[in-house]
Protein backbone atom coordinates (compact mmCIF):
# COMPACT_ATOMS: atom_id res chain seq x y z
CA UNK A 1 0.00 0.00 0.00
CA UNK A 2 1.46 3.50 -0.82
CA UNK A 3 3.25 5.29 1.90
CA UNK A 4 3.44 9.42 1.28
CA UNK A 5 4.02 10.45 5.30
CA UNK A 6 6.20 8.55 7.83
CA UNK A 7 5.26 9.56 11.83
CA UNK A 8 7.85 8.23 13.79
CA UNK A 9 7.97 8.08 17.99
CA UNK A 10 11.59 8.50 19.66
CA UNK A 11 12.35 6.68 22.29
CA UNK A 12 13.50 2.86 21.28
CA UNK A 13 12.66 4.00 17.58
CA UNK A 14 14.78 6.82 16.51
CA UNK A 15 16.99 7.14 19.35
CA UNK A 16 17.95 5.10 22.50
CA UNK A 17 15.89 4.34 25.35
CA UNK A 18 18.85 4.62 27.86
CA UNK A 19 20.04 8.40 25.97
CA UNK A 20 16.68 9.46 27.18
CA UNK A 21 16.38 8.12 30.67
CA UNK A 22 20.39 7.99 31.54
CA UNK A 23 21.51 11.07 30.42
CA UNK A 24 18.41 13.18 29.70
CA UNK A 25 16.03 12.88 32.70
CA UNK A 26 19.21 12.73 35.26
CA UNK A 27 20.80 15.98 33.62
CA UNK A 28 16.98 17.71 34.03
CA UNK A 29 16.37 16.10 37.64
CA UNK A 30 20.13 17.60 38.87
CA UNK A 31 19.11 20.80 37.05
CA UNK A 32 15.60 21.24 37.79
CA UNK A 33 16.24 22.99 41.05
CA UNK A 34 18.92 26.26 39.97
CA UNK A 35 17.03 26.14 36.70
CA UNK A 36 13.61 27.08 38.60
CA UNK A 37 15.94 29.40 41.37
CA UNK A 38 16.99 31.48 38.33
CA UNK A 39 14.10 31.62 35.70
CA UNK A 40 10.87 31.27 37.84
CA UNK A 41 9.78 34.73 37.46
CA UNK A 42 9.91 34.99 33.62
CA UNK A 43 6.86 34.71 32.20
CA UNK A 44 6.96 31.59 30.20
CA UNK A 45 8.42 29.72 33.04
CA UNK A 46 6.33 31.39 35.47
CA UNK A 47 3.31 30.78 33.52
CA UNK A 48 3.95 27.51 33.65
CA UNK A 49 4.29 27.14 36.99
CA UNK A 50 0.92 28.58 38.39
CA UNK A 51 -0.83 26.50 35.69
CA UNK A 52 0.80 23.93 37.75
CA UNK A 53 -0.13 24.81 41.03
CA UNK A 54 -3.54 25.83 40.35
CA UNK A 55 -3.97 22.02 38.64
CA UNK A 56 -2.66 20.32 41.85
CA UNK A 57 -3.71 23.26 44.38
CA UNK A 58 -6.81 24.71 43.77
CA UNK A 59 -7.28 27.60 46.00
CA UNK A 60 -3.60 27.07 48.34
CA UNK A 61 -1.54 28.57 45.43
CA UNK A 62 -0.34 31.45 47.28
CA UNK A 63 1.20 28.75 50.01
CA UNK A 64 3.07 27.04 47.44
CA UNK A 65 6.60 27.96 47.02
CA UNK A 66 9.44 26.80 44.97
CA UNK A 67 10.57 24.37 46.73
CA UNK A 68 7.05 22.71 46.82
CA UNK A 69 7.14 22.61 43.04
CA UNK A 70 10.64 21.21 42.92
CA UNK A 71 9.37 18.79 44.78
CA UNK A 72 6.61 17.89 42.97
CA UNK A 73 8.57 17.81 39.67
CA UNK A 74 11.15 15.60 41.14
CA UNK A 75 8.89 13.05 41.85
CA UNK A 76 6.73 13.34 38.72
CA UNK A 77 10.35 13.06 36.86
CA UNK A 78 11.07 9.97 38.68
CA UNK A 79 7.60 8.09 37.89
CA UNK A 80 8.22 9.31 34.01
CA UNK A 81 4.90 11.32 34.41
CA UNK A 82 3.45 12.24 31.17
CA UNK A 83 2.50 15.82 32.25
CA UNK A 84 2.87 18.65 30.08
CA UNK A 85 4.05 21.09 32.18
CA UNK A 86 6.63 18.63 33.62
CA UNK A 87 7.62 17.75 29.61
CA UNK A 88 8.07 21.65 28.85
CA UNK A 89 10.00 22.36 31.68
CA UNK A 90 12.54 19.22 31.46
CA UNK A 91 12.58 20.86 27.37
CA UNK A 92 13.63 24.24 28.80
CA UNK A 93 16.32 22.79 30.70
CA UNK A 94 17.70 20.98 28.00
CA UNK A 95 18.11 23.92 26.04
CA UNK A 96 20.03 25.27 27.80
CA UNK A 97 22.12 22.09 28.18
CA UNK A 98 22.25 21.25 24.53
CA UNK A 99 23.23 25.27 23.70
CA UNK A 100 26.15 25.13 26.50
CA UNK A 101 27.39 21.93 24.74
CA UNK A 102 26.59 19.54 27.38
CA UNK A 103 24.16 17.60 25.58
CA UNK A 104 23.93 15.87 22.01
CA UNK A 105 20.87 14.39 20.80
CA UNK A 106 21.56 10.60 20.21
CA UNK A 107 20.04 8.88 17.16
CA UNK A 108 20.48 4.97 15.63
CA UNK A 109 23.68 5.53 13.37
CA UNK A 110 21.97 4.17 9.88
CA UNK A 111 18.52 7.06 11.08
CA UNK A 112 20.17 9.95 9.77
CA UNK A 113 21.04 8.37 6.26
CA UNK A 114 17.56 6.98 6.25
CA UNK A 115 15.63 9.61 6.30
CA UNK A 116 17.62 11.88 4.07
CA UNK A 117 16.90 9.30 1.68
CA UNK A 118 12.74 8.74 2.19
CA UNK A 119 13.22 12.72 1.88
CA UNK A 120 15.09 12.52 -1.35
CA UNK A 121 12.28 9.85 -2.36
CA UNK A 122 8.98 12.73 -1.62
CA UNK A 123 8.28 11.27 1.81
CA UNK A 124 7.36 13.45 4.33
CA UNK A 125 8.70 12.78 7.93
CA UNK A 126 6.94 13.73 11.43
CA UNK A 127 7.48 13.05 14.75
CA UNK A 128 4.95 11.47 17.13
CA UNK A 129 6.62 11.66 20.98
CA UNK A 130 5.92 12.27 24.59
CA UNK A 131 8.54 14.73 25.37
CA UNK A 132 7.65 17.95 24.36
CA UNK A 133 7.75 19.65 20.43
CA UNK A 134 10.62 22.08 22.18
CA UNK A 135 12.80 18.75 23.18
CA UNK A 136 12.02 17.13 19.69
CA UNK A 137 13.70 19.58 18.14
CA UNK A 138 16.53 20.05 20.33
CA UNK A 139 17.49 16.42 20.30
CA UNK A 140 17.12 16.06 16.16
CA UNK A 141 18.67 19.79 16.08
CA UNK A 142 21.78 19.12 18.29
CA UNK A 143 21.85 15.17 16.74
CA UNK A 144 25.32 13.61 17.02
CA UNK A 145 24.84 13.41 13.35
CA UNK A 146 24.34 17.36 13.04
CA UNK A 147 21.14 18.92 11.85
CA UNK A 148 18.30 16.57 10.89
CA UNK A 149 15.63 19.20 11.69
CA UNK A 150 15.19 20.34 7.91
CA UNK A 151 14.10 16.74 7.15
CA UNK A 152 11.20 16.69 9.88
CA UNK A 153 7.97 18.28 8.31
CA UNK A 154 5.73 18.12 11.94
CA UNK A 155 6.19 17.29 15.55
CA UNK A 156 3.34 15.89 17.87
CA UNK A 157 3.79 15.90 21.43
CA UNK A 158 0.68 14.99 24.09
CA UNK A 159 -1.09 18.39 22.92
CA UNK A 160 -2.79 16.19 20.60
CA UNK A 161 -3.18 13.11 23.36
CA UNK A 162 -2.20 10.28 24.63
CA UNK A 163 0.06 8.03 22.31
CA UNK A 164 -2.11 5.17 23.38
CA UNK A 165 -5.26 6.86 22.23
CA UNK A 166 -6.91 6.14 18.66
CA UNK A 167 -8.16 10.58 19.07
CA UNK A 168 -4.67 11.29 19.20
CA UNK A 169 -4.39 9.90 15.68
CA UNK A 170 -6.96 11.31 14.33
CA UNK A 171 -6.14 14.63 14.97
CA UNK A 172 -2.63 14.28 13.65
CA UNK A 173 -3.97 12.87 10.40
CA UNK A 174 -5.98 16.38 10.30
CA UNK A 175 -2.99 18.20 11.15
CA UNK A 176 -0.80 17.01 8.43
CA UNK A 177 -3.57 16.20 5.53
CA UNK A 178 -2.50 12.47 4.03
CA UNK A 179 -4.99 10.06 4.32
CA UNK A 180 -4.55 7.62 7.38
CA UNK A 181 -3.73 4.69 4.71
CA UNK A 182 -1.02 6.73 3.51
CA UNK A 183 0.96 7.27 6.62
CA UNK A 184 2.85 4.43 8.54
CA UNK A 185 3.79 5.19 12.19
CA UNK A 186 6.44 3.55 13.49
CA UNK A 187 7.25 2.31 17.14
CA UNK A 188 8.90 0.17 19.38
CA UNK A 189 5.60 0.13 21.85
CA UNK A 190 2.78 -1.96 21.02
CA UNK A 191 0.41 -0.10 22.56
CA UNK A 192 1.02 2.51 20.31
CA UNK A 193 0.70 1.31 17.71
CA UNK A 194 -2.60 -0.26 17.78
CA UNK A 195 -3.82 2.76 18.44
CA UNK A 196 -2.69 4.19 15.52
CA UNK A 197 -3.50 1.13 13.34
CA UNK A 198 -7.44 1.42 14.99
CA UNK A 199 -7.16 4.71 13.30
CA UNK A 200 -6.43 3.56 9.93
CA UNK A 201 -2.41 4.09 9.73
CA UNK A 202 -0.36 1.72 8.66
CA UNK A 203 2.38 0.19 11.01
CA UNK A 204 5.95 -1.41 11.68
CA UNK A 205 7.31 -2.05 15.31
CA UNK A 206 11.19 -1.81 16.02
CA UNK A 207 13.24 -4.14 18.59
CA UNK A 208 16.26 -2.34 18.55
CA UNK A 209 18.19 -4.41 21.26
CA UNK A 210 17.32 -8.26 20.08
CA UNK A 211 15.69 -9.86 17.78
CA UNK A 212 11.84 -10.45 18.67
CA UNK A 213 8.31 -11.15 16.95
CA UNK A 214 5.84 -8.56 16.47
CA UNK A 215 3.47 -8.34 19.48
CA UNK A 216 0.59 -7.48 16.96
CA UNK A 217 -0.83 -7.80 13.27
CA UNK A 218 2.44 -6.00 12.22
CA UNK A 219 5.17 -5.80 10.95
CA UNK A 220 8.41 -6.01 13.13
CA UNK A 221 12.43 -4.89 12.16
CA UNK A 222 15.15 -4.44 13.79
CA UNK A 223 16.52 -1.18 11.91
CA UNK A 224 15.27 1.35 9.65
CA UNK A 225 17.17 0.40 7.10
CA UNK A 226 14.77 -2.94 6.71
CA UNK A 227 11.63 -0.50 6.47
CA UNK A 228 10.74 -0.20 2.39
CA UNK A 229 7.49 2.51 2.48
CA UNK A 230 5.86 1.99 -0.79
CA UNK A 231 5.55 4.75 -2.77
CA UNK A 232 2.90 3.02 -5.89
């Protein structure tokens, strides 16, 4: 069946599931803290932060402080909580890590060679992930493998929904105009991708550390390089 879009998630798909939670989500825990000490009264970051405490302390947000929310972020960061205020304020963090130098996005090594060729080939690219549209970009921005950011058309991050959730498909299949049939998503979570599959997309799963069957009426690879999207 004809392929024109590609989404793709990140974590176990494009890049490494121990980049993410060994060297990203320790660098934003150890940071968290100064990072909130030093930017909590600019707007964006302040903004975030009573949408925050007015979510998990309706009518005590005066008697909230800082250290309250550091708190609370710590142990959200801990559980890997899915919350978008947590997600944009890990992303701010990082940019400031990946703009001092301390961070480079890791991707698969054969990714970046990949995609540059479903580009060359009229595919259009998106990305599908939990972390936040600001940390998309600074991971595929700052890549070991340089800029990949001119290859990515969209990013989708929970503003749209859950990644489990057949809605959240939907609406990125509004967002981005190709007909469900024409876009295959592509995961390492099979969750995810029945959801998308319920809403008409076509998918592959990836088991990037061994060899393993697919856990669903899928596809299943270990690299991109085995993934062939039709394009007749």
């Amino acid at each position: 069946m004809k392929v024109d879009y590609v989404l793709m998630d990140i974590e176990g798909t494009t890049s490494s599931l121990t980049f993410v939670h060994q060297v990203l989500f320790p660098y934003s825990l150890e940071r968290m803290g100064a990072f909130l000490a030093a930017k909590g009264t600019e707007p964006q970051v302040s903004g975030l932060l009573e949408q925050l405490k007015a979510e998990v302390w309706p009518g005590q947000e005066t008697q909230k402080n800082l250290t309250d929310l550091e708190k609370l972020l710590a142990e959200w960061a801990k559980a890997d909580k899915k919350h978008p205020v947590l997600k944009a304020l890990q992303g701010l963090v990082w940019e400031e890590g990946y703009k001092q130098g301390h961070l480079k996005g890791h991707v698969y090594p054969e990714v970046p060679g990949v995609l540059e060729g479903w580009k060359k080939e009229g595919l259009q690219l998106g990305i599908y992930s939990s972390g936040s549209v600001l940390a998309q970009k600074l991971l595929f921005g700052h890549s070991l493998a340089g800029d990949l950011t001119p290859l990515l058309s969209h990013h989708f991050d929970t503003a749209v929904g859950g990644k489990r959730e057949v809605t959240s498909y939907q609406k990125i299949i509004e967002e981005i105009g190709f007909p469900a049939p024409q876009v295959l998503f592509l995961s390492d979570t099979k969750e995810e991708l029945a959801a998308a599959q319920k809403a008409g997309f076509q998918v592959t799963q990836l088991f990037r550390t061994s060899p393993a069957q697919p856990e669903g009426p899928w596809p299943g690879v270990q690299e991109f390089g085995q993934i062939s999207p039709s394009r007749s």
